[in-house]
C-alpha atoms as a PDB file:
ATOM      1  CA  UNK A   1     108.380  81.430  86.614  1.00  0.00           C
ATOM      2  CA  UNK A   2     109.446  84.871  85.148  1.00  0.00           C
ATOM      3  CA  UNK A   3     112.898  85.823  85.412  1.00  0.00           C
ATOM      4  CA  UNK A   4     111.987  89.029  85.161  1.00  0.00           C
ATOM      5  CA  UNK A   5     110.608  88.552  88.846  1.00  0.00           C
ATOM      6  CA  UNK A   6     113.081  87.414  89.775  1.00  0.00           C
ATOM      7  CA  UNK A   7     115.260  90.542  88.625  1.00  0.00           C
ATOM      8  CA  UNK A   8     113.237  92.937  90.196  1.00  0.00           C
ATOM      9  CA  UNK A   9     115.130  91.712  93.604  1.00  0.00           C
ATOM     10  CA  UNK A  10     118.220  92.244  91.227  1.00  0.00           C
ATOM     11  CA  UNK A  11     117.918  95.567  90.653  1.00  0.00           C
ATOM     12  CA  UNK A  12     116.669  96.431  94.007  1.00  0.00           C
ATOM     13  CA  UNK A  13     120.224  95.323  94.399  1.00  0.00           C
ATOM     14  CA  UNK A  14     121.303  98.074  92.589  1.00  0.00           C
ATOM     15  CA  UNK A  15     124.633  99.642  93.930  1.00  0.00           C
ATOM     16  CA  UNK A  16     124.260 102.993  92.904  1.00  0.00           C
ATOM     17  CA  UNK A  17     127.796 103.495  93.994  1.00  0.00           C
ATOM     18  CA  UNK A  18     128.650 106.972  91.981  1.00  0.00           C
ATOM     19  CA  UNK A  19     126.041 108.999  92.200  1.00  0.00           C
ATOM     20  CA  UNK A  20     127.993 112.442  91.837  1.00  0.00           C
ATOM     21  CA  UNK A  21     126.864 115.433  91.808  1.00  0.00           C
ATOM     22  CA  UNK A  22     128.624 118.837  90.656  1.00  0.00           C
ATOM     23  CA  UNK A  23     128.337 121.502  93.120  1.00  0.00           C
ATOM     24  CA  UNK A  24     129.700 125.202  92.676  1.00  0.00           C
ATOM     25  CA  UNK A  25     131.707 126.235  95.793  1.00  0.00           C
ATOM     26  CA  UNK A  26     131.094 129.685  97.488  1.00  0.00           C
ATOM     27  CA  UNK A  27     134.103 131.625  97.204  1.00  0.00           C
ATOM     28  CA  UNK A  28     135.897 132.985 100.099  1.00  0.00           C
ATOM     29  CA  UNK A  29     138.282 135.074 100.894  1.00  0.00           C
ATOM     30  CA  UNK A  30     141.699 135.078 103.138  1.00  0.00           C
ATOM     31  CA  UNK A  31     141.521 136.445 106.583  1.00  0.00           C
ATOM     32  CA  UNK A  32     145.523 137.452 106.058  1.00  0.00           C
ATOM     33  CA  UNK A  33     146.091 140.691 103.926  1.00  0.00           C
ATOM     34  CA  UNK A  34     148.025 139.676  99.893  1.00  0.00           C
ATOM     35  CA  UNK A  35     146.991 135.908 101.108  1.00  0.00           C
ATOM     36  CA  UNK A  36     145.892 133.950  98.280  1.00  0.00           C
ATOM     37  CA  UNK A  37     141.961 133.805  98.051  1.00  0.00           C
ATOM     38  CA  UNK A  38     140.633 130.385  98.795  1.00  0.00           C
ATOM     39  CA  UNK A  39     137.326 128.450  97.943  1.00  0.00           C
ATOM     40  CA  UNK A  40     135.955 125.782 100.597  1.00  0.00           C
ATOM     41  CA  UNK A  41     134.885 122.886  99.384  1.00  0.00           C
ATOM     42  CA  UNK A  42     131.184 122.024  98.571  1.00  0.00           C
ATOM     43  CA  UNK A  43     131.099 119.748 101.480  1.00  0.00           C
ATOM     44  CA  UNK A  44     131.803 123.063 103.656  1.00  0.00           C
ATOM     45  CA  UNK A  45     129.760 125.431 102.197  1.00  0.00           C
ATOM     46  CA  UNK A  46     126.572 122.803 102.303  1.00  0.00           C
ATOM     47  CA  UNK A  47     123.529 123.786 104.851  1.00  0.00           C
ATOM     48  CA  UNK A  48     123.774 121.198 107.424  1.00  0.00           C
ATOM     49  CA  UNK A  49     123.740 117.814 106.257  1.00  0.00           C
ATOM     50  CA  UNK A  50     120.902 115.488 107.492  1.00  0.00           C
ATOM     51  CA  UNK A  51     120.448 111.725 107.936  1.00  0.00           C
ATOM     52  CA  UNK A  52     118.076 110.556 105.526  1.00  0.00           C
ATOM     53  CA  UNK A  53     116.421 107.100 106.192  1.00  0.00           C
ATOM     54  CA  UNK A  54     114.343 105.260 103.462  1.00  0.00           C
ATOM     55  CA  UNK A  55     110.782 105.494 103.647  1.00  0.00           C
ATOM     56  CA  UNK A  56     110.103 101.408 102.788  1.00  0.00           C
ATOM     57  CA  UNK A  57     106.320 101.683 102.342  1.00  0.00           C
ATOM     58  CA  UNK A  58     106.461 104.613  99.916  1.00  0.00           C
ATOM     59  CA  UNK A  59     109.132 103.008  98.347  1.00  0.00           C
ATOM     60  CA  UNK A  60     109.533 100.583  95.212  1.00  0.00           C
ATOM     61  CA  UNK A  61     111.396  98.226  92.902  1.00  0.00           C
ATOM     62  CA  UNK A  62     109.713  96.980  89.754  1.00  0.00           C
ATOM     63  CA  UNK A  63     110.549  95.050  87.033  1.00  0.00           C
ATOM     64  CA  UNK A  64     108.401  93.712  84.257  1.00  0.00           C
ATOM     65  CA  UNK A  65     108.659  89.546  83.345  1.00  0.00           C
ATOM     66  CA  UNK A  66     108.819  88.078  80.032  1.00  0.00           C
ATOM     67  CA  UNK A  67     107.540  84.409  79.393  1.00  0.00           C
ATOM     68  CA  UNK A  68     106.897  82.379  76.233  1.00  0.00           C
ATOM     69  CA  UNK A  69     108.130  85.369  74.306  1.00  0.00           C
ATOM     70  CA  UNK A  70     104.875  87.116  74.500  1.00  0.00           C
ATOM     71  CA  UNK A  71     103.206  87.108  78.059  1.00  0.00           C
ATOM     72  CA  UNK A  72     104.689  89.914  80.325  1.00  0.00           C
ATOM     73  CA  UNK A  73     104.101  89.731  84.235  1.00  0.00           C
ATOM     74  CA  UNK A  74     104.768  92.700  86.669  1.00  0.00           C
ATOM     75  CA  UNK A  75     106.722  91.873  89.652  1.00  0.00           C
ATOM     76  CA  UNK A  76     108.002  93.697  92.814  1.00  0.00           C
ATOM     77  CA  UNK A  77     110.597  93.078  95.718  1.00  0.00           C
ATOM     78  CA  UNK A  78     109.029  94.423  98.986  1.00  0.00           C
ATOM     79  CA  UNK A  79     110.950  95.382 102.256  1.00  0.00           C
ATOM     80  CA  UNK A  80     114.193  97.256 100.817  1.00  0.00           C
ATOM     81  CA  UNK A  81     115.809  99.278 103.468  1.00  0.00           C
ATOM     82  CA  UNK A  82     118.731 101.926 103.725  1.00  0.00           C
ATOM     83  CA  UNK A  83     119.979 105.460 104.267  1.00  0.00           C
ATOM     84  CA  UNK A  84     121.741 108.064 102.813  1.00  0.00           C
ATOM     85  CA  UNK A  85     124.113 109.693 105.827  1.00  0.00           C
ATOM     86  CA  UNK A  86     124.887 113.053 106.598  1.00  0.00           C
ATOM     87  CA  UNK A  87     128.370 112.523 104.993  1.00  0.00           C
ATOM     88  CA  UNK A  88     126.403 111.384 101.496  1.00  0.00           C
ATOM     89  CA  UNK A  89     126.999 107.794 101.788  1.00  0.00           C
ATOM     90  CA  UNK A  90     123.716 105.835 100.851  1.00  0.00           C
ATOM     91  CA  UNK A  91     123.448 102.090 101.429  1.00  0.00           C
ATOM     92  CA  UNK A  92     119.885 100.265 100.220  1.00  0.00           C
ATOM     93  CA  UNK A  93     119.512  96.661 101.315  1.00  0.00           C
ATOM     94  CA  UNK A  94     116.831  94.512  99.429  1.00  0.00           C
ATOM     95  CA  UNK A  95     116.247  91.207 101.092  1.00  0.00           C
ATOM     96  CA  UNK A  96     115.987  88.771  98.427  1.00  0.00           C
ATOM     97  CA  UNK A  97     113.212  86.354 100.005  1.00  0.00           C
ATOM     98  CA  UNK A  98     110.701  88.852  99.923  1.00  0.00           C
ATOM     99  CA  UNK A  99     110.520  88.801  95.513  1.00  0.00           C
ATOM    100  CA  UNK A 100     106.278  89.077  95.036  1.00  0.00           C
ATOM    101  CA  UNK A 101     105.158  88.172  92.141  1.00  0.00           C
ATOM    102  CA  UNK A 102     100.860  87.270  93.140  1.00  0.00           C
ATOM    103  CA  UNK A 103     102.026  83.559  92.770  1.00  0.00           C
ATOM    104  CA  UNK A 104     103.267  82.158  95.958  1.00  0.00           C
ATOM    105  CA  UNK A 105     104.905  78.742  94.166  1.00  0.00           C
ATOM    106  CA  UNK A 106     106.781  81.171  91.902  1.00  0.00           C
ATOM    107  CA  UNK A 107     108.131  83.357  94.800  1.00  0.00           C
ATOM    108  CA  UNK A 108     109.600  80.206  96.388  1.00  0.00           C
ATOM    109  CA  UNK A 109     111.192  78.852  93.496  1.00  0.00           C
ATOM    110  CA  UNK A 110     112.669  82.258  92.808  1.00  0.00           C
ATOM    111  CA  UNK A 111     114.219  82.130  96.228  1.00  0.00           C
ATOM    112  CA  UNK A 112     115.480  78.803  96.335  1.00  0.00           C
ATOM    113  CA  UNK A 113     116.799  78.519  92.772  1.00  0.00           C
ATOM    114  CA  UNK A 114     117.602  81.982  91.227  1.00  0.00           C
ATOM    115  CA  UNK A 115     118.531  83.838  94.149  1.00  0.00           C
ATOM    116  CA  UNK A 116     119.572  80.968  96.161  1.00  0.00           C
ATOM    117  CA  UNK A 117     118.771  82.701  99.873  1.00  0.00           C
ATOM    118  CA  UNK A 118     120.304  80.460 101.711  1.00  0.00           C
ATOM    119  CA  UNK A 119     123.554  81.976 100.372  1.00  0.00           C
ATOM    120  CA  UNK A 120     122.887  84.963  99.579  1.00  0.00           C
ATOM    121  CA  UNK A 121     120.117  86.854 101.252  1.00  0.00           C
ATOM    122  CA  UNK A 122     120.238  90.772 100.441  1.00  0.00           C
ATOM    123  CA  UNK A 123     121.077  92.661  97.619  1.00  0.00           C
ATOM    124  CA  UNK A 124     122.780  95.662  98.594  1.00  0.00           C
ATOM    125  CA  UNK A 125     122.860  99.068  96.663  1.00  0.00           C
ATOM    126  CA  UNK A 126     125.023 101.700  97.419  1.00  0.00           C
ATOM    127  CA  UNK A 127     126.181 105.503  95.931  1.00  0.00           C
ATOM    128  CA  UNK A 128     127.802 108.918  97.323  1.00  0.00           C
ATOM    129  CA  UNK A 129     125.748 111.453  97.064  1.00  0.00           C
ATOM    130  CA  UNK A 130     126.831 115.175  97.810  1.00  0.00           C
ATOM    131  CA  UNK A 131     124.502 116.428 100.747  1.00  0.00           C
ATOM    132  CA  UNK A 132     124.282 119.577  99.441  1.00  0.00           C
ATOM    133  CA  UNK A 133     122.844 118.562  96.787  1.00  0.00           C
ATOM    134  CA  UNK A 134     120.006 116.869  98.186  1.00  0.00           C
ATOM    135  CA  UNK A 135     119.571 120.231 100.319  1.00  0.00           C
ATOM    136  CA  UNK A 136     119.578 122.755  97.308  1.00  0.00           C
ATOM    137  CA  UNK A 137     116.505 120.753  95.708  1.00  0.00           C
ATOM    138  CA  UNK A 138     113.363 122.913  96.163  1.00  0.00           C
ATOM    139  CA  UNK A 139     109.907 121.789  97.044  1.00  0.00           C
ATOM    140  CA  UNK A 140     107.940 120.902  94.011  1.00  0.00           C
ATOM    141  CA  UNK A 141     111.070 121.588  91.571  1.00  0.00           C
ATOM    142  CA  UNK A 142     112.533 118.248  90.209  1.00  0.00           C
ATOM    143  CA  UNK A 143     116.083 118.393  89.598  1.00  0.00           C
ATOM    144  CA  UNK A 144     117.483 115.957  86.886  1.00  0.00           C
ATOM    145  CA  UNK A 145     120.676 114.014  87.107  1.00  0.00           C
ATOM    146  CA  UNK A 146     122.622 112.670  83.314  1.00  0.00           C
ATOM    147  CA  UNK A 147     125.205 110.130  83.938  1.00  0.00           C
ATOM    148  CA  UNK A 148     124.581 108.580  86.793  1.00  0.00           C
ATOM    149  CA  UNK A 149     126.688 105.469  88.045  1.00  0.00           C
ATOM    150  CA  UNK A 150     124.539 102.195  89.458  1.00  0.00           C
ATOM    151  CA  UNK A 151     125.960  99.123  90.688  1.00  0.00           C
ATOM    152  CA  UNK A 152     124.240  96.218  90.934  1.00  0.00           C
ATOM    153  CA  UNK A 153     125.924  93.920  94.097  1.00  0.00           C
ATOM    154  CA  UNK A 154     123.790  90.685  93.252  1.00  0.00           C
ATOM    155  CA  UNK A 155     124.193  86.707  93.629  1.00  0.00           C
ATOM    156  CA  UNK A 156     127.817  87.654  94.400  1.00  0.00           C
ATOM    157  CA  UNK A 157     128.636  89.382  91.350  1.00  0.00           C
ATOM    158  CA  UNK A 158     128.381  93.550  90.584  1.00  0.00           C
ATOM    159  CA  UNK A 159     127.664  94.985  87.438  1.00  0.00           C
ATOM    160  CA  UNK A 160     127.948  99.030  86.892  1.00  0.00           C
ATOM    161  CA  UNK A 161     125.073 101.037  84.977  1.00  0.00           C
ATOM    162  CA  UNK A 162     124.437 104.578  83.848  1.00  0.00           C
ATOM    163  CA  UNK A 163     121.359 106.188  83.933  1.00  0.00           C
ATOM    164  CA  UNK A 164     118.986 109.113  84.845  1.00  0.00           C
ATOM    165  CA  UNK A 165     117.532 109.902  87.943  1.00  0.00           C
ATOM    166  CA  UNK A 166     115.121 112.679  88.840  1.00  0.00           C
ATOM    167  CA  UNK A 167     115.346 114.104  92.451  1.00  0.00           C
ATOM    168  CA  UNK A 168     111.868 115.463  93.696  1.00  0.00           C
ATOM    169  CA  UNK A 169     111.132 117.119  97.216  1.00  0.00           C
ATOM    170  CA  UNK A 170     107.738 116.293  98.271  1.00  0.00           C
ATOM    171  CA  UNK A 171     107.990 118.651 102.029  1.00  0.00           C
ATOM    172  CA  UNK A 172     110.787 120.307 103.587  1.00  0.00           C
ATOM    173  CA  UNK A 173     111.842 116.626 104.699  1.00  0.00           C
ATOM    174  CA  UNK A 174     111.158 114.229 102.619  1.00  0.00           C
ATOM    175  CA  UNK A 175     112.083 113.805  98.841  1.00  0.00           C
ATOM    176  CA  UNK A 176     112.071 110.870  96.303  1.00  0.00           C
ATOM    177  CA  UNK A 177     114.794 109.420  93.887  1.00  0.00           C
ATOM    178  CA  UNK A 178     113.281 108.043  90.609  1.00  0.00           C
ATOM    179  CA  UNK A 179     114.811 106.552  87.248  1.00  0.00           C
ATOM    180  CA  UNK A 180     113.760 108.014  84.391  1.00  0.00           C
ATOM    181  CA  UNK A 181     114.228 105.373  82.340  1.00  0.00           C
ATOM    182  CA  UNK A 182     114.659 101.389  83.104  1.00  0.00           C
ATOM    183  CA  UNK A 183     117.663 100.010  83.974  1.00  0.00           C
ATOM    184  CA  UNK A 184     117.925  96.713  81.676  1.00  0.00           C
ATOM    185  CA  UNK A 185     119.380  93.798  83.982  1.00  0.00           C
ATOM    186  CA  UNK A 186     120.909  90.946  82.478  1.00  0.00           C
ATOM    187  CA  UNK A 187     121.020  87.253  84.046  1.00  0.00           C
ATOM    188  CA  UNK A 188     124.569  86.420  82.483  1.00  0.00           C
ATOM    189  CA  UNK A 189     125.828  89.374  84.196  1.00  0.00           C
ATOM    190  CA  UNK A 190     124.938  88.128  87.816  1.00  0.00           C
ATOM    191  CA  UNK A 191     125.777  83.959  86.931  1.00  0.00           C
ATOM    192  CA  UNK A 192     121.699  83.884  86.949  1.00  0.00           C
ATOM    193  CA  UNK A 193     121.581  81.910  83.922  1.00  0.00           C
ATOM    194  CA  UNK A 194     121.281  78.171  85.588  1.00  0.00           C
ATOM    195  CA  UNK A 195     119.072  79.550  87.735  1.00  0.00           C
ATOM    196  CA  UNK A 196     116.586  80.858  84.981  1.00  0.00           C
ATOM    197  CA  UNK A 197     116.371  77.794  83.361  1.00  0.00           C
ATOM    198  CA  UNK A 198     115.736  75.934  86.077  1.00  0.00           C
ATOM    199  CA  UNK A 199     112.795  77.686  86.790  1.00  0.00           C
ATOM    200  CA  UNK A 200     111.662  77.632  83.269  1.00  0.00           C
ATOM    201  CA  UNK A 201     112.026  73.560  83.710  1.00  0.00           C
ATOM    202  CA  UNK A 202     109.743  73.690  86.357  1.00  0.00           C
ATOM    203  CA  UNK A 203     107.137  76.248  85.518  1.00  0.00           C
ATOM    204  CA  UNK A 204     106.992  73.998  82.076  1.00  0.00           C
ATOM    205  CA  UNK A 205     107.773  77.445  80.038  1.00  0.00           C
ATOM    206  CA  UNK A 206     109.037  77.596  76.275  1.00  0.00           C
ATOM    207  CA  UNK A 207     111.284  80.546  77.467  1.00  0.00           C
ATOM    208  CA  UNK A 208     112.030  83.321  80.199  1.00  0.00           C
ATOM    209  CA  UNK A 209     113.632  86.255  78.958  1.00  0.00           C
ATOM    210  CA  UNK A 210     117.275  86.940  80.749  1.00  0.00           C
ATOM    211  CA  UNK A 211     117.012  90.469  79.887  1.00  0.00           C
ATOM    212  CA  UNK A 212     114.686  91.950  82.235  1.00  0.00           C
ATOM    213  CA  UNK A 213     113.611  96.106  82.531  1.00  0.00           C
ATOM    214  CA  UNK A 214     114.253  97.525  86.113  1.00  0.00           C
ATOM    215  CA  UNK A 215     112.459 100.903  87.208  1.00  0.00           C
ATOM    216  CA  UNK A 216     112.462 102.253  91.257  1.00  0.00           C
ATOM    217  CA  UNK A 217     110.932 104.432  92.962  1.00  0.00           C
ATOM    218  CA  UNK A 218     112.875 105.336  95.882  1.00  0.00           C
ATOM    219  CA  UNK A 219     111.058 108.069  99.380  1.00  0.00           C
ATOM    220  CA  UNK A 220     113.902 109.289 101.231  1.00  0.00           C
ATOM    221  CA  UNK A 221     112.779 111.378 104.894  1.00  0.00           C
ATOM    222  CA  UNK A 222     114.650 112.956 107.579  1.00  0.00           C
ATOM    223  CA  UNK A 223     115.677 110.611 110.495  1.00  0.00           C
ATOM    224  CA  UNK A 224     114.251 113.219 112.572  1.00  0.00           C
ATOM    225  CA  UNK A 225     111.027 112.742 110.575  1.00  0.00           C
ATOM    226  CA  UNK A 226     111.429 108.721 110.528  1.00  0.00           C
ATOM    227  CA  UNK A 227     111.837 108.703 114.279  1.00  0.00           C
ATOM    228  CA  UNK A 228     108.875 111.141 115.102  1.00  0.00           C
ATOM    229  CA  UNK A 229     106.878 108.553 112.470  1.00  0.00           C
ATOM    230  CA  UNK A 230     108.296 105.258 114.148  1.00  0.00           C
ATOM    231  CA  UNK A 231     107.003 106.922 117.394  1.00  0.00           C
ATOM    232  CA  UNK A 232     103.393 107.648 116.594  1.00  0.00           C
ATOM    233  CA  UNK A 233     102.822 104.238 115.417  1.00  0.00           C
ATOM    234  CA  UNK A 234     104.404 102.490 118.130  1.00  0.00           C
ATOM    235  CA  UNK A 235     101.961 104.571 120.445  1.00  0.00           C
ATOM    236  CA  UNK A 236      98.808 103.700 118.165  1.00  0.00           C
ATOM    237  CA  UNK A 237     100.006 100.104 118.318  1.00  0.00           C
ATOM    238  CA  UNK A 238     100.192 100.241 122.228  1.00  0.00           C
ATOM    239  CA  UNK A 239      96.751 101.732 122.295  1.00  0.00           C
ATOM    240  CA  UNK A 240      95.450  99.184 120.211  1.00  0.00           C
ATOM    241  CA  UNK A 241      96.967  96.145 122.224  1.00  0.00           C
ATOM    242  CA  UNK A 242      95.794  97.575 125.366  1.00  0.00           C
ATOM    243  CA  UNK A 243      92.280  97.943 124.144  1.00  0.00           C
ATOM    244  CA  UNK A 244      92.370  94.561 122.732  1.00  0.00           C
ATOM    245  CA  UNK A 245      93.447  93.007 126.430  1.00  0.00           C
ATOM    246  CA  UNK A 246      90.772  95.031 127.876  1.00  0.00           C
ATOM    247  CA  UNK A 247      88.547  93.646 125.940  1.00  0.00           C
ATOM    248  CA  UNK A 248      89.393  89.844 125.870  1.00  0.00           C
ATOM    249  CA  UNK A 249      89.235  90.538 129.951  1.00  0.00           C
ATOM    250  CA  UNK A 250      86.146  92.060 129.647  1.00  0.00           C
ATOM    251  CA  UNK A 251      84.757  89.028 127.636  1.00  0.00           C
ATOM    252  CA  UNK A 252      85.946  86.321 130.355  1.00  0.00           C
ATOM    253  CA  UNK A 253      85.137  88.450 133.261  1.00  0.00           C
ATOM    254  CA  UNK A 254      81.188  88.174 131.682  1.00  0.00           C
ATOM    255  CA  UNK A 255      82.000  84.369 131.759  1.00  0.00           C
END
């Protein structure tokens, strides 16, 4: 059992809570004659803030497993879900049952002894972001971002990171969040230690490293977009279910 598998949930749990972004106010001007000129802030002199809703298929959390010192295993945690609100709050939920690793025995040992989901069943990540921001980035113009805060919210415990991100709009509405470097997650830091070596008893292993890389890969689109999106495929599905009752009556009626 790699840890590091199990840390890809972790940083899936990442709380990016910080995420701050400098924006330059326009400057204004007093309606009153001799009034001292003011500047609104960058909240008010934003373009419309949208509701952004993660795109959870074109999104992902990796994270790369070390065991018996040598042998390194690429894991992912599927099904993380969130938005990012007009007021620039973002919340990211990463259910931590859903850890895939290609080994099914491995997955359920990571649930039931690192993360322990019958206690704790999501990781949750969450930042402010300034909309305006996320509105001044330009189609096919990445915008990088020094310094940025990350909180893991894991297993009960939270742990605060810096790194880089890279915003990058794809169309008009839809853009993706990316680290540029790992984020290096550490089991002591989350009281994951018991839990590694328990799986390490288990999977008969020398060693599983507690220090385990974490890189994302998060698709961000417009609610507008997500509901037009939801739509279509409920309307494909209904088409399909109809067709497949048609058919099944079809096949007793030539009984």
């Amino acid at each position: 059992m790699s840890i590091t598998s199990a840390f890809r949930a972790t940083v899936i749990a990442i709380t990016m809570a910080g995420m701050t972004f400098s924006v330059g106010a326009a400057p204004g001007a007093s309606a009153v004659p001799q009034a001292k000129a003011t500047k609104p802030s960058a909240e008010q002199s934003a373009p419309d803030a949208r509701h952004w809703i993660l795109h959870t298929h074109r999104s992902a959390l990796s994270f790369v497993m070390t065991k018996n010192s040598s042998v390194a295993e690429i894991g992912y945690f599927r099904g993380i879900y969130g938005e990012i609100t007009p007021s620039g709050d973002m919340t990211l939920y990463v259910p931590l049952d859903k850890t895939s690793t290609q080994v099914e025995i491995r997955d359920q040992r990571m649930a039931e002894h690192l993360w322990e989901t019958d206690k704790f069943k999501l990781a949750k990540i969450t930042a402010k972001v300034m909309p305006s921001e996320i509105e001044k980035v330009e189609i096919g113009k990445p915008v990088k971002l020094d310094h940025i805060k990350v909180t893991i919210d894991l297993h009960g415990h939270q742990k605060e990171y810096k790194s880089r991100f890279v915003f990058f709009r794809i169309i008009e509405d839809r853009f993706i969040i990316q680290g540029l470097e790992p984020i290096i997650v550490n089991a002591a830091d989350f009281g994951l230690t018991d839990g590694i070596n328990k799986l390490r008893e288990l999977a008969g292993l020398e060693s599983i490293s507690t220090a385990v890389p974490v890189s994302f890969d998060f698709t961000f689109e417009s609610k507008e977009k997500y509901q037009q999106r939801i739509a279509e495929w409920k309307r494909q599905k209904a088409i399909m279910d109809q067709k497949r009752k048609e058919a099944e009556a079809a096949k007793k009626s030539a009984k």
